[in-house]
Every structure is written in structure tokens, then in C-alpha cells.
N, C-alpha and C. Protein backbone atom coordinates (compact mmCIF):
# COMPACT_ATOMS: atom_id res chain seq x y z
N UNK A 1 0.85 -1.18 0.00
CA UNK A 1 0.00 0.00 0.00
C UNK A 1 0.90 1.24 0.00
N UNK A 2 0.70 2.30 -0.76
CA UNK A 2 1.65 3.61 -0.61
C UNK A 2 0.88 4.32 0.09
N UNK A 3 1.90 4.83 0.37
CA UNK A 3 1.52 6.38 1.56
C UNK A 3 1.59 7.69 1.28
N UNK A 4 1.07 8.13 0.41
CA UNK A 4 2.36 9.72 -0.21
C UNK A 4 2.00 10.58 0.83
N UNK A 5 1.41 10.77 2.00
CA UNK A 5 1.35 11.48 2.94
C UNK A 5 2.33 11.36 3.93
N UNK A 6 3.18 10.27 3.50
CA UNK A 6 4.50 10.72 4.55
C UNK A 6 5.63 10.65 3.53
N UNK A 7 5.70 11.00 2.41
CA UNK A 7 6.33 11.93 1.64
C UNK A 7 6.37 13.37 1.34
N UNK A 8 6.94 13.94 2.66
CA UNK A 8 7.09 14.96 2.68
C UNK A 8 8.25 15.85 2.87
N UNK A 9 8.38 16.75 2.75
CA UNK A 9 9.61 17.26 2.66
C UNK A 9 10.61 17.75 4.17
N UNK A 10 11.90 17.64 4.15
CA UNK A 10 12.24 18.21 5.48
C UNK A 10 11.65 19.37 6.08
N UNK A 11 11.32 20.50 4.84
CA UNK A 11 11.08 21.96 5.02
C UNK A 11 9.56 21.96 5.89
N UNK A 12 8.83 20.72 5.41
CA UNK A 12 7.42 20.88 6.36
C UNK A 12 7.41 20.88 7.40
N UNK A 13 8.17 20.28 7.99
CA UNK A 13 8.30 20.31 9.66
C UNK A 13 8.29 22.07 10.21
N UNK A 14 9.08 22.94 9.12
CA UNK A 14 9.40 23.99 9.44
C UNK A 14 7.94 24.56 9.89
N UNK A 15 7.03 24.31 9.12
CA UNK A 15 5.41 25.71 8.92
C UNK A 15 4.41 24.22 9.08
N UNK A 16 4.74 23.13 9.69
CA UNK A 16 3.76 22.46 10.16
C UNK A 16 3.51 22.41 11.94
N UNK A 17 2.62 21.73 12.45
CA UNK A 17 2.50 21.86 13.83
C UNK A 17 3.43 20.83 14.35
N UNK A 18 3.94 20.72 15.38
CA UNK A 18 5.39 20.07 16.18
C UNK A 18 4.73 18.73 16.27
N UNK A 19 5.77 17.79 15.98
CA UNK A 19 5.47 16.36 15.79
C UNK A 19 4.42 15.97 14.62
N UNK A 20 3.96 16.52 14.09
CA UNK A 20 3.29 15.99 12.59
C UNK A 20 3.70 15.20 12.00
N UNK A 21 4.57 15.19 11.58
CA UNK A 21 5.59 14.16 10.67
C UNK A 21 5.86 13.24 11.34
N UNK A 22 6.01 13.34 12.55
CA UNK A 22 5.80 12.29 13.72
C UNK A 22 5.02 11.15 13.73
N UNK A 23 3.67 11.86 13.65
CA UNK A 23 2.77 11.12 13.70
C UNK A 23 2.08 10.33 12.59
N UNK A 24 2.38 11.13 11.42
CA UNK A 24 2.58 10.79 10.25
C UNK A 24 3.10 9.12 9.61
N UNK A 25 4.27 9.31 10.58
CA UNK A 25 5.77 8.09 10.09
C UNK A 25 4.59 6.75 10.83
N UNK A 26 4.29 7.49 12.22
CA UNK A 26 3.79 6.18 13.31
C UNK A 26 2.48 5.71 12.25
N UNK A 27 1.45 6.78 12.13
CA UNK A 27 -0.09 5.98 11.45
C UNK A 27 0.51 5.38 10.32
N UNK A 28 1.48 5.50 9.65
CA UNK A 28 1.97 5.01 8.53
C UNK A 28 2.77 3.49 8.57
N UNK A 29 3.57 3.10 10.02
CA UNK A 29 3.90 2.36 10.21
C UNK A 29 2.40 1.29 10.67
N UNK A 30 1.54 1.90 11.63
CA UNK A 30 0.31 1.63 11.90
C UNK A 30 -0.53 0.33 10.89
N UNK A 31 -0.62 0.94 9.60
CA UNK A 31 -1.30 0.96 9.02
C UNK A 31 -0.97 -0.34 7.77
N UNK A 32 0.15 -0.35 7.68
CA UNK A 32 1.21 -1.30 7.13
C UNK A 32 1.53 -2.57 8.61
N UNK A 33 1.69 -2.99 9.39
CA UNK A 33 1.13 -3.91 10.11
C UNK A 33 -0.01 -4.49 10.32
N UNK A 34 -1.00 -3.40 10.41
CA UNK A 34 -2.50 -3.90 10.41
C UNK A 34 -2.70 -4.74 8.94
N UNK A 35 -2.24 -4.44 7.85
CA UNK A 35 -2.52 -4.47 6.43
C UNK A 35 -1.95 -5.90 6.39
N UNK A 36 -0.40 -6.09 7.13
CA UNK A 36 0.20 -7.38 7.26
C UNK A 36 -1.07 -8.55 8.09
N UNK A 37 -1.59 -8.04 8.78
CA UNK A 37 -2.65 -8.91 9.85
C UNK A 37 -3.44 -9.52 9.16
N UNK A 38 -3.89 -8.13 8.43
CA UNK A 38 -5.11 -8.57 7.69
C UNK A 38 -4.93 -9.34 6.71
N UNK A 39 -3.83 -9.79 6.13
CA UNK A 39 -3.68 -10.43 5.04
C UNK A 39 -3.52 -12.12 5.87
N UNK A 40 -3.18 -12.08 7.12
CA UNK A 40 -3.26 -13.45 7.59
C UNK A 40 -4.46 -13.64 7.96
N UNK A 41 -5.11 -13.21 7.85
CA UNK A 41 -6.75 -13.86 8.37
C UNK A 41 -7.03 -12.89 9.46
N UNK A 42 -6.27 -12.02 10.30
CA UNK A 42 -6.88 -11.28 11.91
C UNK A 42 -8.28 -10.72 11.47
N UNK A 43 -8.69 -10.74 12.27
CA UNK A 43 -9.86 -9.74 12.09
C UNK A 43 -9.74 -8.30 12.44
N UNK A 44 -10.27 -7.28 12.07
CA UNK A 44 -10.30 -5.98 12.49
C UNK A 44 -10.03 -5.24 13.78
N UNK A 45 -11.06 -5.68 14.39
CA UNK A 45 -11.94 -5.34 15.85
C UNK A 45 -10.45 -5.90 16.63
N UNK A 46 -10.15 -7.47 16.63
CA UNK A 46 -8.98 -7.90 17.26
C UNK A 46 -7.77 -7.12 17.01
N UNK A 47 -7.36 -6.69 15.97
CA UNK A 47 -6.14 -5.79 15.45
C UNK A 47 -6.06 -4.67 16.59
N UNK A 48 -7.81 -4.12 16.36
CA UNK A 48 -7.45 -2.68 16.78
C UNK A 48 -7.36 -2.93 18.31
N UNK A 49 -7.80 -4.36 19.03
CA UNK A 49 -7.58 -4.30 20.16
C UNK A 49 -6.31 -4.36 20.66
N UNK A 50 -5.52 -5.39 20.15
CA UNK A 50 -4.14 -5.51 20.11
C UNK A 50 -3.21 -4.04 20.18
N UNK A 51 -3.72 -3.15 19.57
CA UNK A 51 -2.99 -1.81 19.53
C UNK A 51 -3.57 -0.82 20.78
N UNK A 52 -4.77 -0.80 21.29
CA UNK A 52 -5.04 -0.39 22.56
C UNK A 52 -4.27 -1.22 23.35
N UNK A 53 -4.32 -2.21 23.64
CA UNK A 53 -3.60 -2.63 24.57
C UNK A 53 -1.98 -2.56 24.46
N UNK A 54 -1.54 -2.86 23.51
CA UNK A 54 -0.12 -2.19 23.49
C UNK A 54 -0.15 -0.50 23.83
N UNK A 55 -0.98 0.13 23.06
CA UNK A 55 -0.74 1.10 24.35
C UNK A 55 -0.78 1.77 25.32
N UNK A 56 -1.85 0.64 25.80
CA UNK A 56 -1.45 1.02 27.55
C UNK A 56 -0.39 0.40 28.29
N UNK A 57 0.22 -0.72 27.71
CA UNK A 57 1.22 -1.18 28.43
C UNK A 57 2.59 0.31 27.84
N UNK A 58 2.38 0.88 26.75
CA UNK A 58 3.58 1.71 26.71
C UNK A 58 3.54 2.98 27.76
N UNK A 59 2.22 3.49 27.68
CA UNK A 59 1.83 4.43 28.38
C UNK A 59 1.97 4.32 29.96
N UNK A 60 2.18 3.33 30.11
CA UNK A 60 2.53 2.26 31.86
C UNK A 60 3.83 1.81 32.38
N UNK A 61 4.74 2.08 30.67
CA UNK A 61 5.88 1.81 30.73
C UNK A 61 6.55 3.55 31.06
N UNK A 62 6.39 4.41 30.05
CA UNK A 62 6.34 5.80 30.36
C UNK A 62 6.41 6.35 31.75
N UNK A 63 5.18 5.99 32.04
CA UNK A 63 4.73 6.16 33.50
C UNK A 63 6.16 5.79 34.42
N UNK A 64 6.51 4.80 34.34
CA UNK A 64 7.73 4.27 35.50
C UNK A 64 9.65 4.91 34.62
N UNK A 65 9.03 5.36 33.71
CA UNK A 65 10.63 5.97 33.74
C UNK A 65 10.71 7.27 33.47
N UNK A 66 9.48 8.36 33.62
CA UNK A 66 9.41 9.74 33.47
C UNK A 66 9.67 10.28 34.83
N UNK A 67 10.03 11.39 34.29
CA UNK A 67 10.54 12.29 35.31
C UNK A 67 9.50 13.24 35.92
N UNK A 68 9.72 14.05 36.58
CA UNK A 68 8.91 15.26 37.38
C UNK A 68 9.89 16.67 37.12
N UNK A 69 9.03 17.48 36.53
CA UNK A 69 9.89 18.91 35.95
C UNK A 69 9.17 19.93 36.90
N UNK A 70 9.92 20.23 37.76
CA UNK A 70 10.12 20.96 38.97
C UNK A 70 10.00 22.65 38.48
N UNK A 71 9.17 23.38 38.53
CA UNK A 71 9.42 24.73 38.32
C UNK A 71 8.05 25.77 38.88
N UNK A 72 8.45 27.06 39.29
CA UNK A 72 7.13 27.53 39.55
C UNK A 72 7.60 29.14 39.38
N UNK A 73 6.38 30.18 39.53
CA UNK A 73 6.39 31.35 39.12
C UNK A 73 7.70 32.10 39.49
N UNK A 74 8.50 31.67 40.26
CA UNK A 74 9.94 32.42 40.40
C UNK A 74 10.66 31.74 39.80
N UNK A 75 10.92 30.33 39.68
CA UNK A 75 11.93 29.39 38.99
C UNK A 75 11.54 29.09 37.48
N UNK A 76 11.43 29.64 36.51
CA UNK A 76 11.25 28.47 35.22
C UNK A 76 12.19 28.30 34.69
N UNK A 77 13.52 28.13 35.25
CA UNK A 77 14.88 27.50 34.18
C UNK A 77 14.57 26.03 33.75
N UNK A 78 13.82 25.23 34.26
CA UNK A 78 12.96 23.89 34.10
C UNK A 78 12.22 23.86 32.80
N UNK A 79 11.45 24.81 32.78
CA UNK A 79 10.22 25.36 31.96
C UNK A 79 10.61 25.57 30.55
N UNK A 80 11.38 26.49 31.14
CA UNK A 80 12.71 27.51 29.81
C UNK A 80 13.07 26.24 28.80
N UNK A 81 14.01 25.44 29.92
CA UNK A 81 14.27 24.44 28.93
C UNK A 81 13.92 23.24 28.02
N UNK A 82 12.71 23.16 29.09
CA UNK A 82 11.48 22.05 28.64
C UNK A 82 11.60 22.49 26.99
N UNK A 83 11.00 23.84 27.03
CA UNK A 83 10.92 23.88 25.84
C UNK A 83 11.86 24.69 24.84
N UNK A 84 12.34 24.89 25.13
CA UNK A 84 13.74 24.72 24.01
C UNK A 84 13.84 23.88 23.55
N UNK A 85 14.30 23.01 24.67
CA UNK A 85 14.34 21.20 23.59
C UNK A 85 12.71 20.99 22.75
N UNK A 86 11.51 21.40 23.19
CA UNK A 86 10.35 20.93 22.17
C UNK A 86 10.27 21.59 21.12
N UNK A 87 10.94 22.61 21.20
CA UNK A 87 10.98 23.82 20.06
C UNK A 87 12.17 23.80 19.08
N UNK A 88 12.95 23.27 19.47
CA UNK A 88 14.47 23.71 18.65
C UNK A 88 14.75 22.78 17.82
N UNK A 89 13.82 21.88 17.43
CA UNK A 89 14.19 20.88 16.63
C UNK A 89 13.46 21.53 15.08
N UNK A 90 12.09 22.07 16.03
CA UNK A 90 10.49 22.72 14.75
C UNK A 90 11.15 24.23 14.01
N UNK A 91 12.25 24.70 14.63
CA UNK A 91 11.95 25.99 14.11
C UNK A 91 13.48 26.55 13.83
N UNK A 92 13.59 27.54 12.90
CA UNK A 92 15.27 28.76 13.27
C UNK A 92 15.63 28.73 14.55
N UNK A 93 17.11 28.56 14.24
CA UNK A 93 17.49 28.94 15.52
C UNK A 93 17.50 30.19 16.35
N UNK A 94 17.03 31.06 15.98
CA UNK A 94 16.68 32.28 16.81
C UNK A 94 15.46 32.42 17.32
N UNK A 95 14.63 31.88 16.81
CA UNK A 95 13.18 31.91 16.98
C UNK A 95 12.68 31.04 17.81
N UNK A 96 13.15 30.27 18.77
CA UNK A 96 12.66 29.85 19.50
C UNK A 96 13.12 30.27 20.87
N UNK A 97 14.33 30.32 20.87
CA UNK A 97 14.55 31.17 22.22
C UNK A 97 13.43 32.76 22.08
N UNK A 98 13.12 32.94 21.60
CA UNK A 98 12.37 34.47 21.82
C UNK A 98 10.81 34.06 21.72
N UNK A 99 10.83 32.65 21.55
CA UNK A 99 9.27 32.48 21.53
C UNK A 99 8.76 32.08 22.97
N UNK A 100 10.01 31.29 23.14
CA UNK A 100 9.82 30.15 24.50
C UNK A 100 9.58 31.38 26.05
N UNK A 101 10.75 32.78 25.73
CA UNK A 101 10.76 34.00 26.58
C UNK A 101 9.00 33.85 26.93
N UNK A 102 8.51 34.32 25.86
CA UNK A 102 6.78 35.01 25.48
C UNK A 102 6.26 33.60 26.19
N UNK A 103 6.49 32.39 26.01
CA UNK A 103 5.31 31.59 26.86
C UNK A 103 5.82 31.40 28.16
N UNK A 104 6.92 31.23 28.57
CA UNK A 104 7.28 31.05 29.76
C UNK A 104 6.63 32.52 30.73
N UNK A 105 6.59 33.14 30.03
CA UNK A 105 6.04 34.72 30.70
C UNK A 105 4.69 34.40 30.81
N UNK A 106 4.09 33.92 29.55
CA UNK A 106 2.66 33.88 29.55
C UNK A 106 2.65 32.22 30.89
N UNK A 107 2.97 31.30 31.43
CA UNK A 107 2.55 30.68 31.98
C UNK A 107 2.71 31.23 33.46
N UNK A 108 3.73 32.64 33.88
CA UNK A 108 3.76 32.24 34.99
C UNK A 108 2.12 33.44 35.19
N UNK A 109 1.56 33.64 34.09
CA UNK A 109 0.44 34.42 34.45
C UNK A 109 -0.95 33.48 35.13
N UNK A 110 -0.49 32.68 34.32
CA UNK A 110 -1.78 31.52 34.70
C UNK A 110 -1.83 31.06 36.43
């Protein structure tokens, strides 16, 4: 089965929303296993159960090796950096340090 929706270019990541292509690669991998199932006889309903349940065991796995990001309205060097790293992969390198400033400001309003 082709996919031309995850033929896309490096540059999309740039002016798309963060992790798209991400998610893209995964329903795409998704979709091409199920396709393998289905060609052995699985049934549907069973497939898609098989994939809920895988991920709750990942989501359970997550759970026991994530961390706790420590920060509050006087401290966000935590915060700051959280997202740098979520940002600096999506965008120029200038543009995210001056974006991350503007939300870290905007959260300690909340």
C-alpha cells in the first residue's frame, strides 16, 4: 500500500505543527502492520484491540521511567528548557529562544 502522505519534505516540519511528521511516520507504520494482519486472516476489531492494549502497556511503561519537571512562578529554568528542547528541533534557531521568553512569561500568568 503507498503512503504519499508521509512523503514529505524536510522543510514541512518547518510551517507544520510540532510532531506531525511524527505522527505521520507512526499511522503510517500503523497501518502497514494492520494491512500485514489482515492479510493473515486477523480480524479488524482484534487488530485494533491488540494496539489499545499495546498502548497502555507503553503508556505504563512511560509512566515508570518519566521524570517530574520541577518549576514555579519564580523558577522556570525547568520550563525555559522544557521547551527549548520541544521547540528547537520545529523551528530557526533564533526563533525559538524568543518564543519560548513570550510563553514562559505567559505561563507564569496563569
Amino acid at each position: 500500500m503507498e503512503q504519499p502522505a508521509l512523503l514529505v519534505s524536510p522543510c514541512d516540519n518547518l510551517i507544520s505543527r510540532p510532531g506531525a511528521h511524527d505522527k505521520q511516520v507512526l499511522a503510517g507504520a500503523l497501518l502497514e502492520q494492520s494491512e500485514a494482519l489482515l492479510d493473515r486472516g486477523i480480524h479488524p476489531i482484534r487488530i485494533a484491540d491488540g494496539f489499545d492494549r499495546a498502548c497502555k502497556v507503553a503508556i505504563e511503561h512511560l509512566d515508570t521511567i518519566s521524570d517530574t519537571i520541577e518549576f514555579s512562578t519564580t523558577n522556570t529554568d525547568n520550563l525555559f528548557k522544557t521547551a527549548m528542547t520541544s521547540l528547537g528541533s520545529k523551528m530557526y534557531f533564533p526563533l525559538p529562544s524568543r518564543l519560548v521568553v513570550c510563553l514562559t512569561s505567559r505561563l507564569q500568568r496563569l
